[in-house]
Structures are given as C-alpha cells and as structure tokens.
PDB file of N, CA and C in Angstrom:
ATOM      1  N   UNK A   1      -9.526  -8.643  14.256  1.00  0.00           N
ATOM      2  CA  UNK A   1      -8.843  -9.708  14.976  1.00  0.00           C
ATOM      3  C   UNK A   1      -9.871 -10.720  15.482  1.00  0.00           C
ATOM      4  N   UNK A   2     -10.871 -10.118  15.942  1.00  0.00           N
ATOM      5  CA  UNK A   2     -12.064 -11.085  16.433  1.00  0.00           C
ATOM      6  C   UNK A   2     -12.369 -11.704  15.382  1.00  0.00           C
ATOM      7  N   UNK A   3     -12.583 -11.561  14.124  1.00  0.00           N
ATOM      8  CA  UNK A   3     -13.290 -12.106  13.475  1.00  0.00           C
ATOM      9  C   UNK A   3     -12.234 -13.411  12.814  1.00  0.00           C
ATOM     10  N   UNK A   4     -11.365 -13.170  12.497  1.00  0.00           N
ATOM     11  CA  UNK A   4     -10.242 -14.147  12.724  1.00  0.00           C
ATOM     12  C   UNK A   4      -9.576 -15.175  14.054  1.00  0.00           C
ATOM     13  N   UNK A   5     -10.737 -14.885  15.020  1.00  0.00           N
ATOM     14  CA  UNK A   5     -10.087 -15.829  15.972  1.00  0.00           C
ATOM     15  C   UNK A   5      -9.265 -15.653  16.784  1.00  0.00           C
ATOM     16  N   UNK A   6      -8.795 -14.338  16.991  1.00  0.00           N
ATOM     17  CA  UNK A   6      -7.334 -14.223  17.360  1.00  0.00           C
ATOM     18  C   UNK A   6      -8.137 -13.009  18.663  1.00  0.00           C
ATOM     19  N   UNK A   7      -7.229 -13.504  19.466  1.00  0.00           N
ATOM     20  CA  UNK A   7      -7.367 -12.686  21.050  1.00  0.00           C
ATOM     21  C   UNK A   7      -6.154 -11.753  21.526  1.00  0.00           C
ATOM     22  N   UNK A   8      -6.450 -10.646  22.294  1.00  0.00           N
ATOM     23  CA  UNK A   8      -4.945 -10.434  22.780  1.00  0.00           C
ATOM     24  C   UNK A   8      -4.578 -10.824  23.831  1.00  0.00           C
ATOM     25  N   UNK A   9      -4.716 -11.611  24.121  1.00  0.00           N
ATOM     26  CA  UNK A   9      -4.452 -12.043  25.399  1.00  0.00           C
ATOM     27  C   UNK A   9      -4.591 -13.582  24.983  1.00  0.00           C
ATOM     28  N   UNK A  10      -3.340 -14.594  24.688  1.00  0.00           N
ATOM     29  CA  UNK A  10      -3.954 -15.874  24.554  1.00  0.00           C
ATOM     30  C   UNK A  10      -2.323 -17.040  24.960  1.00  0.00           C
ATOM     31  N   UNK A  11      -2.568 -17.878  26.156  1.00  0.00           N
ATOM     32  CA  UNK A  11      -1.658 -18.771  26.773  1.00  0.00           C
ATOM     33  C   UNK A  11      -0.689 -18.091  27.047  1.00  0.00           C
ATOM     34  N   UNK A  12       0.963 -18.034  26.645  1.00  0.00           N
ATOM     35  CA  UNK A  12       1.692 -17.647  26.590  1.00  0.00           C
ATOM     36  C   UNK A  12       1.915 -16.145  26.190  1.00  0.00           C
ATOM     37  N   UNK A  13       1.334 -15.847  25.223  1.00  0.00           N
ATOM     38  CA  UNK A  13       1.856 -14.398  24.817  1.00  0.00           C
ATOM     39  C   UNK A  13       0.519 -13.472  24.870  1.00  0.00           C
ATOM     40  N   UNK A  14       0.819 -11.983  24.544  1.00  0.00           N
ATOM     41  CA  UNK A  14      -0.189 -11.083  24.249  1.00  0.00           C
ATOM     42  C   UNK A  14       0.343 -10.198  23.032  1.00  0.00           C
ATOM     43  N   UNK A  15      -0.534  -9.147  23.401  1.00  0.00           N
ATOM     44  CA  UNK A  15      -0.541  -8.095  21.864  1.00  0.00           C
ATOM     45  C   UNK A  15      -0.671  -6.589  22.175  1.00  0.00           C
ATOM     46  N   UNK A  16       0.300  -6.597  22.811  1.00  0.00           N
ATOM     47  CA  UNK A  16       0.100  -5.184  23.367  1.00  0.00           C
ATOM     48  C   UNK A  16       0.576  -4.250  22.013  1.00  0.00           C
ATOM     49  N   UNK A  17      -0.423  -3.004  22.220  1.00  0.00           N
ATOM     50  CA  UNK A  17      -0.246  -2.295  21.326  1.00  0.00           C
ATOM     51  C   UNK A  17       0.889  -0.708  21.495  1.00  0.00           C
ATOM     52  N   UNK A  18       2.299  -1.165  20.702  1.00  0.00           N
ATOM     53  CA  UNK A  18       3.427  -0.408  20.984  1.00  0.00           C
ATOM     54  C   UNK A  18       3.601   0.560  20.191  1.00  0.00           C
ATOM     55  N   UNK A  19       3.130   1.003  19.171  1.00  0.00           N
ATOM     56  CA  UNK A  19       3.255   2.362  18.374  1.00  0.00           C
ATOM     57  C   UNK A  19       1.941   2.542  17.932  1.00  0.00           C
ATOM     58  N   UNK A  20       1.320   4.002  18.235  1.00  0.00           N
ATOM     59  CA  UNK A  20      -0.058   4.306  18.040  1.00  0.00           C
ATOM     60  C   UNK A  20       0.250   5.646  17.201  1.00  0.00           C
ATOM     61  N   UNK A  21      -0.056   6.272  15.656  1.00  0.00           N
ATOM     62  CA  UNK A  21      -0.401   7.493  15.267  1.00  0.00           C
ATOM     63  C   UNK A  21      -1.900   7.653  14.680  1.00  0.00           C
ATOM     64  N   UNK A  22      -2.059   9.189  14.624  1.00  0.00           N
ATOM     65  CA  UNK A  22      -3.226   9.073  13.894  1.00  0.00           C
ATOM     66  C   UNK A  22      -3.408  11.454  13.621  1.00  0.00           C
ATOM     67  N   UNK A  23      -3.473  11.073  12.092  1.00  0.00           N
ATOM     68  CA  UNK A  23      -4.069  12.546  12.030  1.00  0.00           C
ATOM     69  C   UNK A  23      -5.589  12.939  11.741  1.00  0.00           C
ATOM     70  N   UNK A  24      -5.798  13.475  12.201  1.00  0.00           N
ATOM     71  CA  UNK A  24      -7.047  14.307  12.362  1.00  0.00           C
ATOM     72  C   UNK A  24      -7.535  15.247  11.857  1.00  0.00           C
ATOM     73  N   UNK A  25      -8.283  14.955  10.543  1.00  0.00           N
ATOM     74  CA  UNK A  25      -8.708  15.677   9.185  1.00  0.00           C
ATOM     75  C   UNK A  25      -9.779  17.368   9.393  1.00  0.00           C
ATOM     76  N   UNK A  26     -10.654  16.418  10.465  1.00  0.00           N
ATOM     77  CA  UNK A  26     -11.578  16.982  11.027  1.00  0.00           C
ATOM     78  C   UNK A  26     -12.904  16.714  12.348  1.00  0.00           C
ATOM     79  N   UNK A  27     -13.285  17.522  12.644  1.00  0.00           N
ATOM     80  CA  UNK A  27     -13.503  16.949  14.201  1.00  0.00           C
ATOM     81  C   UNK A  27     -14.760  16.002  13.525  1.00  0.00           C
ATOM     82  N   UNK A  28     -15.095  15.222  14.558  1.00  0.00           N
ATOM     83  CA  UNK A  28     -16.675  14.252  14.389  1.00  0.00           C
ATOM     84  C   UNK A  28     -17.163  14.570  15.758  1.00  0.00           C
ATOM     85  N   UNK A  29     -18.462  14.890  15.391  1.00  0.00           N
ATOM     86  CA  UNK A  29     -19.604  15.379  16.062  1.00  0.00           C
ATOM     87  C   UNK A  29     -20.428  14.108  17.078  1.00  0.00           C
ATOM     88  N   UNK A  30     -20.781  14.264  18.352  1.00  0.00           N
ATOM     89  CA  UNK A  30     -22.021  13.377  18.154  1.00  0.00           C
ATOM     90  C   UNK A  30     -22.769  13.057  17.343  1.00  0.00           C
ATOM     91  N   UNK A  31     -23.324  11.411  17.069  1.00  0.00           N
ATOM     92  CA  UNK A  31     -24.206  11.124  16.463  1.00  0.00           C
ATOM     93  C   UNK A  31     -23.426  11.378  14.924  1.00  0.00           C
ATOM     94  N   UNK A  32     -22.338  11.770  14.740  1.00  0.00           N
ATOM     95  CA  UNK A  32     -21.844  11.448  13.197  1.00  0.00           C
ATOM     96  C   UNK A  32     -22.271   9.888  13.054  1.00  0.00           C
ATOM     97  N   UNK A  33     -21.996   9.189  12.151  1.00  0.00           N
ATOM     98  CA  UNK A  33     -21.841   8.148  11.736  1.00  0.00           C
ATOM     99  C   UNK A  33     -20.318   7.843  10.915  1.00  0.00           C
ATOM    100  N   UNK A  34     -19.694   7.509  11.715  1.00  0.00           N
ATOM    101  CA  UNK A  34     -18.074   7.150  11.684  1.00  0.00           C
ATOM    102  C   UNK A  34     -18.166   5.515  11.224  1.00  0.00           C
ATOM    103  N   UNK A  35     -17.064   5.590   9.889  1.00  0.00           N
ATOM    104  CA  UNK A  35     -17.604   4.186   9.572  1.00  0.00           C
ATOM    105  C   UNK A  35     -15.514   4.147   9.847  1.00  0.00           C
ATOM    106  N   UNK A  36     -15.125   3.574  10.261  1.00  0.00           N
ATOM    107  CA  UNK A  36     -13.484   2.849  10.504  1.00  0.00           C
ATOM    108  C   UNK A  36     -13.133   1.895   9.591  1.00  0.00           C
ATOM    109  N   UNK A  37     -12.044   1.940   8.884  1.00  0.00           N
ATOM    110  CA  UNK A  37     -11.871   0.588   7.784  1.00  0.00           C
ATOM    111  C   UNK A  37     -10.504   0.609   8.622  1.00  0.00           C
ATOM    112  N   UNK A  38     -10.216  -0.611   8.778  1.00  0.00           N
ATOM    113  CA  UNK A  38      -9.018  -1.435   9.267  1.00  0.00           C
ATOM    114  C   UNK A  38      -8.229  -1.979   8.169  1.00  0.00           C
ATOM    115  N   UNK A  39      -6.903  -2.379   7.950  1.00  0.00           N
ATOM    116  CA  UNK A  39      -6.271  -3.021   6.905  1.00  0.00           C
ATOM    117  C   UNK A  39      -5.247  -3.571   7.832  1.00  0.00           C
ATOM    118  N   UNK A  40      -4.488  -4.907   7.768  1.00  0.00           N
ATOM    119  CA  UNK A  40      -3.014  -5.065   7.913  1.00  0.00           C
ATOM    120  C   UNK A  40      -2.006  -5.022   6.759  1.00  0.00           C
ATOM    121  N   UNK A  41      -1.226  -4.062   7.325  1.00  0.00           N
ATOM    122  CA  UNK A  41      -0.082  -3.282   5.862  1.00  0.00           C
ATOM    123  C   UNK A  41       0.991  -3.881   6.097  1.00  0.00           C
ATOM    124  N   UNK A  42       1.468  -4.179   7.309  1.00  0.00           N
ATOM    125  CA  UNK A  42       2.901  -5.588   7.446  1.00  0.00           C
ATOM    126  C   UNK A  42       2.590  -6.466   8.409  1.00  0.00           C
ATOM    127  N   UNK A  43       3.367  -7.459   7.930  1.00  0.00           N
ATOM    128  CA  UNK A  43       3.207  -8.793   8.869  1.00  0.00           C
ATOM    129  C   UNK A  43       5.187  -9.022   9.230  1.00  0.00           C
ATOM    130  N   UNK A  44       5.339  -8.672  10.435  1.00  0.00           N
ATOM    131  CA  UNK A  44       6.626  -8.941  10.445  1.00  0.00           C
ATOM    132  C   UNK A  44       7.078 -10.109  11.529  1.00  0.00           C
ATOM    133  N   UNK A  45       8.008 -10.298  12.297  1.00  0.00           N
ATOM    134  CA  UNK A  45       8.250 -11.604  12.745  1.00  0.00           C
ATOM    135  C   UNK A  45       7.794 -11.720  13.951  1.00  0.00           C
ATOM    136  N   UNK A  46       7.486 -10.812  14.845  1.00  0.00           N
ATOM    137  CA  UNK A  46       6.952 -10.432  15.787  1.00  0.00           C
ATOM    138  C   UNK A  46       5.898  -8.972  16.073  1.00  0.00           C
ATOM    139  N   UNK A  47       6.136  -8.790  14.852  1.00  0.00           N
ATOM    140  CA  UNK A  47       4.654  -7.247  14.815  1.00  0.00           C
ATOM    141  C   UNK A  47       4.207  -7.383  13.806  1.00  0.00           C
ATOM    142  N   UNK A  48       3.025  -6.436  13.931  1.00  0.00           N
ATOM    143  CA  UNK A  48       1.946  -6.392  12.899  1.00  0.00           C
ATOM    144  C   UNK A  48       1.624  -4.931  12.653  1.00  0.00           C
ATOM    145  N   UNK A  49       1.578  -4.967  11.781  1.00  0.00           N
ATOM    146  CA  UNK A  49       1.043  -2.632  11.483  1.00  0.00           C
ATOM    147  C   UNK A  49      -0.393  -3.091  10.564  1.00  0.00           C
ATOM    148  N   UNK A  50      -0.600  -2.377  11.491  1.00  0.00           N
ATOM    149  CA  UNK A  50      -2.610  -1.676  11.153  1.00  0.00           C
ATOM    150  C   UNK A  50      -2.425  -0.510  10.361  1.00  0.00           C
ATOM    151  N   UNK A  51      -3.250   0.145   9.316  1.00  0.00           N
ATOM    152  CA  UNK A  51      -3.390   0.896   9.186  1.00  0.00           C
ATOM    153  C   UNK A  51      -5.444   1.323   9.277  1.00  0.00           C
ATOM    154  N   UNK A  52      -6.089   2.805   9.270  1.00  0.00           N
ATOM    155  CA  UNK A  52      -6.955   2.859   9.748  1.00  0.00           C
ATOM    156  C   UNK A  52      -7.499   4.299   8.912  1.00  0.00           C
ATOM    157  N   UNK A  53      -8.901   4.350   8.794  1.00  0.00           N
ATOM    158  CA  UNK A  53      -8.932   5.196   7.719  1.00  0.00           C
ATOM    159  C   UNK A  53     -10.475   5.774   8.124  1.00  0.00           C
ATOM    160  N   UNK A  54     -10.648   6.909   8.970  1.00  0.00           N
ATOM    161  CA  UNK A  54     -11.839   6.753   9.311  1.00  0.00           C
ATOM    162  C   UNK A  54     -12.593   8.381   8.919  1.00  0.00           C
ATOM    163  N   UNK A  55     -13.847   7.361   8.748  1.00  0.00           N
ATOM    164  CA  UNK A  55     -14.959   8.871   7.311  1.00  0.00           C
ATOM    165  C   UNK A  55     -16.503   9.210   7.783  1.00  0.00           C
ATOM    166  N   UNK A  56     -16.564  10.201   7.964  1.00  0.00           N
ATOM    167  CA  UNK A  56     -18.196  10.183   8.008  1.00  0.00           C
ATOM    168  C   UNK A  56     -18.694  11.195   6.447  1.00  0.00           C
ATOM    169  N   UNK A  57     -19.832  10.193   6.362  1.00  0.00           N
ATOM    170  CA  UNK A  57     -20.312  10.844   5.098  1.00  0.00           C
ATOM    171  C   UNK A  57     -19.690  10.179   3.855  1.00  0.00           C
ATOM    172  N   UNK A  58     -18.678   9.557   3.950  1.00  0.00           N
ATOM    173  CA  UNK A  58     -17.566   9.411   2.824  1.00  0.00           C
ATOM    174  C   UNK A  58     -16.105  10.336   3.124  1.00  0.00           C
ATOM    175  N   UNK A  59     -16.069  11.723   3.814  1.00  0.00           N
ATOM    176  CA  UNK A  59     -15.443  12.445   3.439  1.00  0.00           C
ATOM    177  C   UNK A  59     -14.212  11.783   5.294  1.00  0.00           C
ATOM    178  N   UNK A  60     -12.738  11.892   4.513  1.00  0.00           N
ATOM    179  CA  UNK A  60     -11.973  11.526   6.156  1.00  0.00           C
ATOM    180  C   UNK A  60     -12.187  12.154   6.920  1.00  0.00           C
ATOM    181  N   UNK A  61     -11.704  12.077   8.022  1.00  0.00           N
ATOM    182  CA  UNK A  61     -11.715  12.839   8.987  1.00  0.00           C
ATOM    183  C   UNK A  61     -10.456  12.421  10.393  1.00  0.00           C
ATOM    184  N   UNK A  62     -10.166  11.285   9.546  1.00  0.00           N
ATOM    185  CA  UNK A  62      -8.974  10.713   9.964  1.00  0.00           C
ATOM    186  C   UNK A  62      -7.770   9.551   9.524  1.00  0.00           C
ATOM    187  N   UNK A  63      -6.886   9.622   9.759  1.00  0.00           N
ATOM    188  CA  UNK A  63      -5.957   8.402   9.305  1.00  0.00           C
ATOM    189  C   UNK A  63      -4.939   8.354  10.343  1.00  0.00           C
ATOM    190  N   UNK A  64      -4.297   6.738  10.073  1.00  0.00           N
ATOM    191  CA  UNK A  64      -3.596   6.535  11.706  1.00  0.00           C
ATOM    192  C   UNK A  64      -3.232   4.886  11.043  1.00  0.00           C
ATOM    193  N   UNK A  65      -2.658   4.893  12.257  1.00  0.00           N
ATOM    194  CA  UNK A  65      -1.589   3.312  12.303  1.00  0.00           C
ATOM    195  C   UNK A  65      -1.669   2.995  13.612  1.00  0.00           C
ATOM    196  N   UNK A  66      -1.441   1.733  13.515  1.00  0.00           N
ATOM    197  CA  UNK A  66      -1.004   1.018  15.203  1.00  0.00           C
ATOM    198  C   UNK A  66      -0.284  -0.281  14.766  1.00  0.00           C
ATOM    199  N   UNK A  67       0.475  -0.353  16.105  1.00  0.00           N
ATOM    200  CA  UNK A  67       1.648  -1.347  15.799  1.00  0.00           C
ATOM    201  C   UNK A  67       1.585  -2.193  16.574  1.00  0.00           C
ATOM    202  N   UNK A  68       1.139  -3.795  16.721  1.00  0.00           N
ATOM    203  CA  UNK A  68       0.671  -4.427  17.740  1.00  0.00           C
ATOM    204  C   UNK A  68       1.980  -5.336  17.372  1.00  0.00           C
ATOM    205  N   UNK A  69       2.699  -6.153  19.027  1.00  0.00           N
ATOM    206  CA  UNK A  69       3.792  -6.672  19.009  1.00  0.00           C
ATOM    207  C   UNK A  69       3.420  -7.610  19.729  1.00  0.00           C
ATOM    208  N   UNK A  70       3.527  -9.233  19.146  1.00  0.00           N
ATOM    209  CA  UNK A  70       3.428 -10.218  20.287  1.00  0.00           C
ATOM    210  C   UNK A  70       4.404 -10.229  20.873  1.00  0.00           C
ATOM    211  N   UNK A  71       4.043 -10.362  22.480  1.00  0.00           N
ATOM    212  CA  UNK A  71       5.037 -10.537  23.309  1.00  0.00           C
ATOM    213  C   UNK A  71       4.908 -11.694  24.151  1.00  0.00           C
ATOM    214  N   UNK A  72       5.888 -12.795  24.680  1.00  0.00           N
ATOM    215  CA  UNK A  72       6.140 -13.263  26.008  1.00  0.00           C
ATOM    216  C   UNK A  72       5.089 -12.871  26.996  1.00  0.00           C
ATOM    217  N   UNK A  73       4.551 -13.566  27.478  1.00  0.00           N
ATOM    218  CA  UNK A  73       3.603 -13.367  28.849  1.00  0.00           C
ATOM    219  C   UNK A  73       4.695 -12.981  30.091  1.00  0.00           C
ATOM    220  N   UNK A  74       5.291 -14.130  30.161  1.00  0.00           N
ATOM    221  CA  UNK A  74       6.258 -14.230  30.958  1.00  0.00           C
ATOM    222  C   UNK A  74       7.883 -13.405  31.016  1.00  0.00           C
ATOM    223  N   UNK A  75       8.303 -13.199  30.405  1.00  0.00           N
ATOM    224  CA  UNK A  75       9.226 -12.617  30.238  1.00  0.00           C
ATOM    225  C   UNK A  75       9.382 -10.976  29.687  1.00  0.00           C
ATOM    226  N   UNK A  76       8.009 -10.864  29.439  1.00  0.00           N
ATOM    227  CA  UNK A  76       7.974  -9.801  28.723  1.00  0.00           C
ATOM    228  C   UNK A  76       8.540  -8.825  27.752  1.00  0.00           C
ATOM    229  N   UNK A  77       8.742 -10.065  26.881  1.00  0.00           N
ATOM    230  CA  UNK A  77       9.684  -9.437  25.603  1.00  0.00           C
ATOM    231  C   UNK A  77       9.355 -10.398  24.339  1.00  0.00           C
ATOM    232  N   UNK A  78       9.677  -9.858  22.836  1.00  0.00           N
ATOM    233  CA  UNK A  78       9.147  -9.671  21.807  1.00  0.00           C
ATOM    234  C   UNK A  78       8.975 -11.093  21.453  1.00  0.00           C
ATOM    235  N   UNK A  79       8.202 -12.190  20.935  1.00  0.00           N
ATOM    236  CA  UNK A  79       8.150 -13.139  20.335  1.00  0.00           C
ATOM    237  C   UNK A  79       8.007 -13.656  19.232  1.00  0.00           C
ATOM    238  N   UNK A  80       8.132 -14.325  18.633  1.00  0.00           N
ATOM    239  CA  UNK A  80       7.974 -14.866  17.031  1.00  0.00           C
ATOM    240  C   UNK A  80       6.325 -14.838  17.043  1.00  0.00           C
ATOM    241  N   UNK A  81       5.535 -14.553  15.916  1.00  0.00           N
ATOM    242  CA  UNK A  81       4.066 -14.277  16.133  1.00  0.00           C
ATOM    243  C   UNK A  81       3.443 -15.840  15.607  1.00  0.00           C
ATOM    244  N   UNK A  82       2.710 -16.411  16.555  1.00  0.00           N
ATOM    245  CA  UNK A  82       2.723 -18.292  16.429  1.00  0.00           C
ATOM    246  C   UNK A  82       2.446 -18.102  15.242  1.00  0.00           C
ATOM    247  N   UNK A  83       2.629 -19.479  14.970  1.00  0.00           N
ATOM    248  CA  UNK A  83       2.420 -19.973  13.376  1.00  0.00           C
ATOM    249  C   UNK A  83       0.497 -19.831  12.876  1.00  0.00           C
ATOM    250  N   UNK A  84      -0.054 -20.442  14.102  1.00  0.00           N
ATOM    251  CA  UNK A  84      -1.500 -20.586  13.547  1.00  0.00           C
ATOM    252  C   UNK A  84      -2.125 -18.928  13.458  1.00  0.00           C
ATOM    253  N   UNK A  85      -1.507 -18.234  14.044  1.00  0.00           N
ATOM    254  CA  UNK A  85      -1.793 -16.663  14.406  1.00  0.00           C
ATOM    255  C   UNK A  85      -1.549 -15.869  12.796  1.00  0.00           C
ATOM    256  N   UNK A  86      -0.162 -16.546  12.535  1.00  0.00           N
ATOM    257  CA  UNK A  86       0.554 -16.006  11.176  1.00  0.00           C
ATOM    258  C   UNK A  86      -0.622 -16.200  10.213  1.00  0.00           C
ATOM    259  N   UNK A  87      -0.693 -17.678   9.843  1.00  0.00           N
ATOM    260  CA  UNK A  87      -1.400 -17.833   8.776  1.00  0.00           C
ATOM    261  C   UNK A  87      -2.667 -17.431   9.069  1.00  0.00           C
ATOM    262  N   UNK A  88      -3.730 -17.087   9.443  1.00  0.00           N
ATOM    263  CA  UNK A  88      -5.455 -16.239   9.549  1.00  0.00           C
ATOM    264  C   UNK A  88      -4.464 -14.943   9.348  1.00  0.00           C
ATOM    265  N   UNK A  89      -3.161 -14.339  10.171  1.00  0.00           N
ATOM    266  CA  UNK A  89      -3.094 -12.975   9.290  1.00  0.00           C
ATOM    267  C   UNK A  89      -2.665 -12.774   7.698  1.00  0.00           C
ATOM    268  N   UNK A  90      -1.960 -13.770   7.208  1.00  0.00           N
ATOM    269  CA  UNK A  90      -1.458 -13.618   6.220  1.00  0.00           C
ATOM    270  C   UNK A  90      -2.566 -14.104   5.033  1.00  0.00           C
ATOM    271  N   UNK A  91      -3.561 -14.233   5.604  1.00  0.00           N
ATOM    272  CA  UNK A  91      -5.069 -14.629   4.763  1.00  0.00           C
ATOM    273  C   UNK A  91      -5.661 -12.705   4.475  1.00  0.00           C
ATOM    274  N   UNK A  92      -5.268 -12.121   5.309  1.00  0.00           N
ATOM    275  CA  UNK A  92      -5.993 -10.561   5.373  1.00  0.00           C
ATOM    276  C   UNK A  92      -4.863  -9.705   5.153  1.00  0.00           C
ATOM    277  N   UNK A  93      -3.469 -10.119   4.933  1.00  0.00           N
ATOM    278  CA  UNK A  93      -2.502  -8.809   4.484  1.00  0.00           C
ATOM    279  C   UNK A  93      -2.945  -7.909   3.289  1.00  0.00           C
ATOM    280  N   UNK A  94      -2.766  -6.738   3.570  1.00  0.00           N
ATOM    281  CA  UNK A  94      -3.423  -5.785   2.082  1.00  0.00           C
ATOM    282  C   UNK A  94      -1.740  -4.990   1.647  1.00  0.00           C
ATOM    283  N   UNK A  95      -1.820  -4.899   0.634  1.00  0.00           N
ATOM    284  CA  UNK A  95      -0.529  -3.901   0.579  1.00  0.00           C
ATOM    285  C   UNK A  95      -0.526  -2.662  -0.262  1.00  0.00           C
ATOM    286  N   UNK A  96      -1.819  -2.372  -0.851  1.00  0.00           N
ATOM    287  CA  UNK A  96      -2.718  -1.384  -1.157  1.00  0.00           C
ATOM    288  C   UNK A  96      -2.925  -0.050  -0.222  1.00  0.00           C
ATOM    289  N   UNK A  97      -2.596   1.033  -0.579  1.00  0.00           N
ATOM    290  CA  UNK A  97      -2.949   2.466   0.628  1.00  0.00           C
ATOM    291  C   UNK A  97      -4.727   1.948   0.564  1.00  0.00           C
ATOM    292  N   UNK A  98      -5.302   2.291   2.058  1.00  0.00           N
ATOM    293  CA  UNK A  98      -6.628   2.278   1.867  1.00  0.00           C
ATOM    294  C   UNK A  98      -7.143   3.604   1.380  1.00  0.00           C
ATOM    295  N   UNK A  99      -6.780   4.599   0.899  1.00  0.00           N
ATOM    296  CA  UNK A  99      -7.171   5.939  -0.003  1.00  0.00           C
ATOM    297  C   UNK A  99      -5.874   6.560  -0.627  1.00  0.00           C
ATOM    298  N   UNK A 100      -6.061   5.584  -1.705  1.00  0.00           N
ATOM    299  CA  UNK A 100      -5.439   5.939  -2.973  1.00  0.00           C
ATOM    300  C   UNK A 100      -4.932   6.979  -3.562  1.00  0.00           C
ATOM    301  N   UNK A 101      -6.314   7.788  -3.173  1.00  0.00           N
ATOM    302  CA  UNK A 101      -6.134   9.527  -3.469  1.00  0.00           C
ATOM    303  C   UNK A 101      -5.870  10.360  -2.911  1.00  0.00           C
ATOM    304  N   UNK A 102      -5.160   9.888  -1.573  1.00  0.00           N
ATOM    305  CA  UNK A 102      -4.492  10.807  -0.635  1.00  0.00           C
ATOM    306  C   UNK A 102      -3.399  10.076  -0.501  1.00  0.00           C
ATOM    307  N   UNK A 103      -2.756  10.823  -1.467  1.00  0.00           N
ATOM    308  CA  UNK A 103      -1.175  10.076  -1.773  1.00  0.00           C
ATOM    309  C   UNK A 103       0.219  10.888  -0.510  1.00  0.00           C
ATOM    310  N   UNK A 104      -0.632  11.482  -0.266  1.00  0.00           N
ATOM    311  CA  UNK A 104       0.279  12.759   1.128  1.00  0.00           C
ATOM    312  C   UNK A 104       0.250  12.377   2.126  1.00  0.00           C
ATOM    313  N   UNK A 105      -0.902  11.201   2.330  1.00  0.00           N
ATOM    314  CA  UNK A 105      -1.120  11.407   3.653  1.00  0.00           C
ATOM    315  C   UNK A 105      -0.328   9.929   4.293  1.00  0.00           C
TER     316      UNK A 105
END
C-alpha cells in the first residue's frame, strides 16, 4: 500500500482491516528469515482481499487473507473505494493463487 501511495488513514475515509485468516504450516523460529509475498486477489466496491504467503527457506510456513474495507471517517460505515485509490489498485490486481502447488490450501 505504501508503495502505491495509499495510506489508511486518509481525509474522509480509512481502511480498517475487517476479516483476518491465516494457517500455520509451521512454527518460525527467531532469526528465521521470513520472506511475506502480498498479492491483491479482489478489488470490490468498497473492499479489497489480500492474500499472503509466507516462507522461510522457500518452504511455507504460512498462508492467510485479510480483508481491508474503506470506510466513512465520519459515519462509520462502508464507502465506495475513491476513484484515484481504485486505479494504483487495479494497476496491482493478481488473479493467480500465489502457490500454485498448493491447490488445498
């Protein structure tokens, strides 16, 4: 999101994050080296789904989703996701599983 410009917290609305999963392949140690790949898997009219894919070594050790919803500052309820917000996401939509070969998971 940073790297796109985009804040959660910006004028009018935010991005609070409303549905969080994630399974857990295997534990990570101190000092692993955890590398996280991020993807956006939908862009909908007011949410966005993350998906998240995280490996040390190469091998998982985890997978997970999060569901971030612009909302109203003020009113605190769901908003259309602005236009300039839309297009930088719809530059990074993937619709690809990020591991292919874990068709189960």
């Amino acid at each position: 999101m940073r790297e796109l410009g985009i804040t959660y917290r910006s004028g009018s609305f935010n991005l609070p994050r409303v549905h969080v999963e994630c399974d857990y392949k295997r534990a990570v140690n101190y000092d692993d080296d955890l590398e996280i790949e991020v993807a956006l898997k939908q862009l909908g009219r007011s949410s966005m789904r993350f998906e998240f894919c995280g490996r040390v070594a190469s091998e998982i050790v985890a997978q997970g989703a999060v569901v971030i919803a612009c909302m109203n500052w003020e009113t605190q309820r769901a908003s259309p996701i602005p236009e300039e917000m839309r297009r930088k996401l719809e530059g990074v939509l993937q619709h690809e599983r990020l591991n292919p070969a874990d068709k189960g998971a």
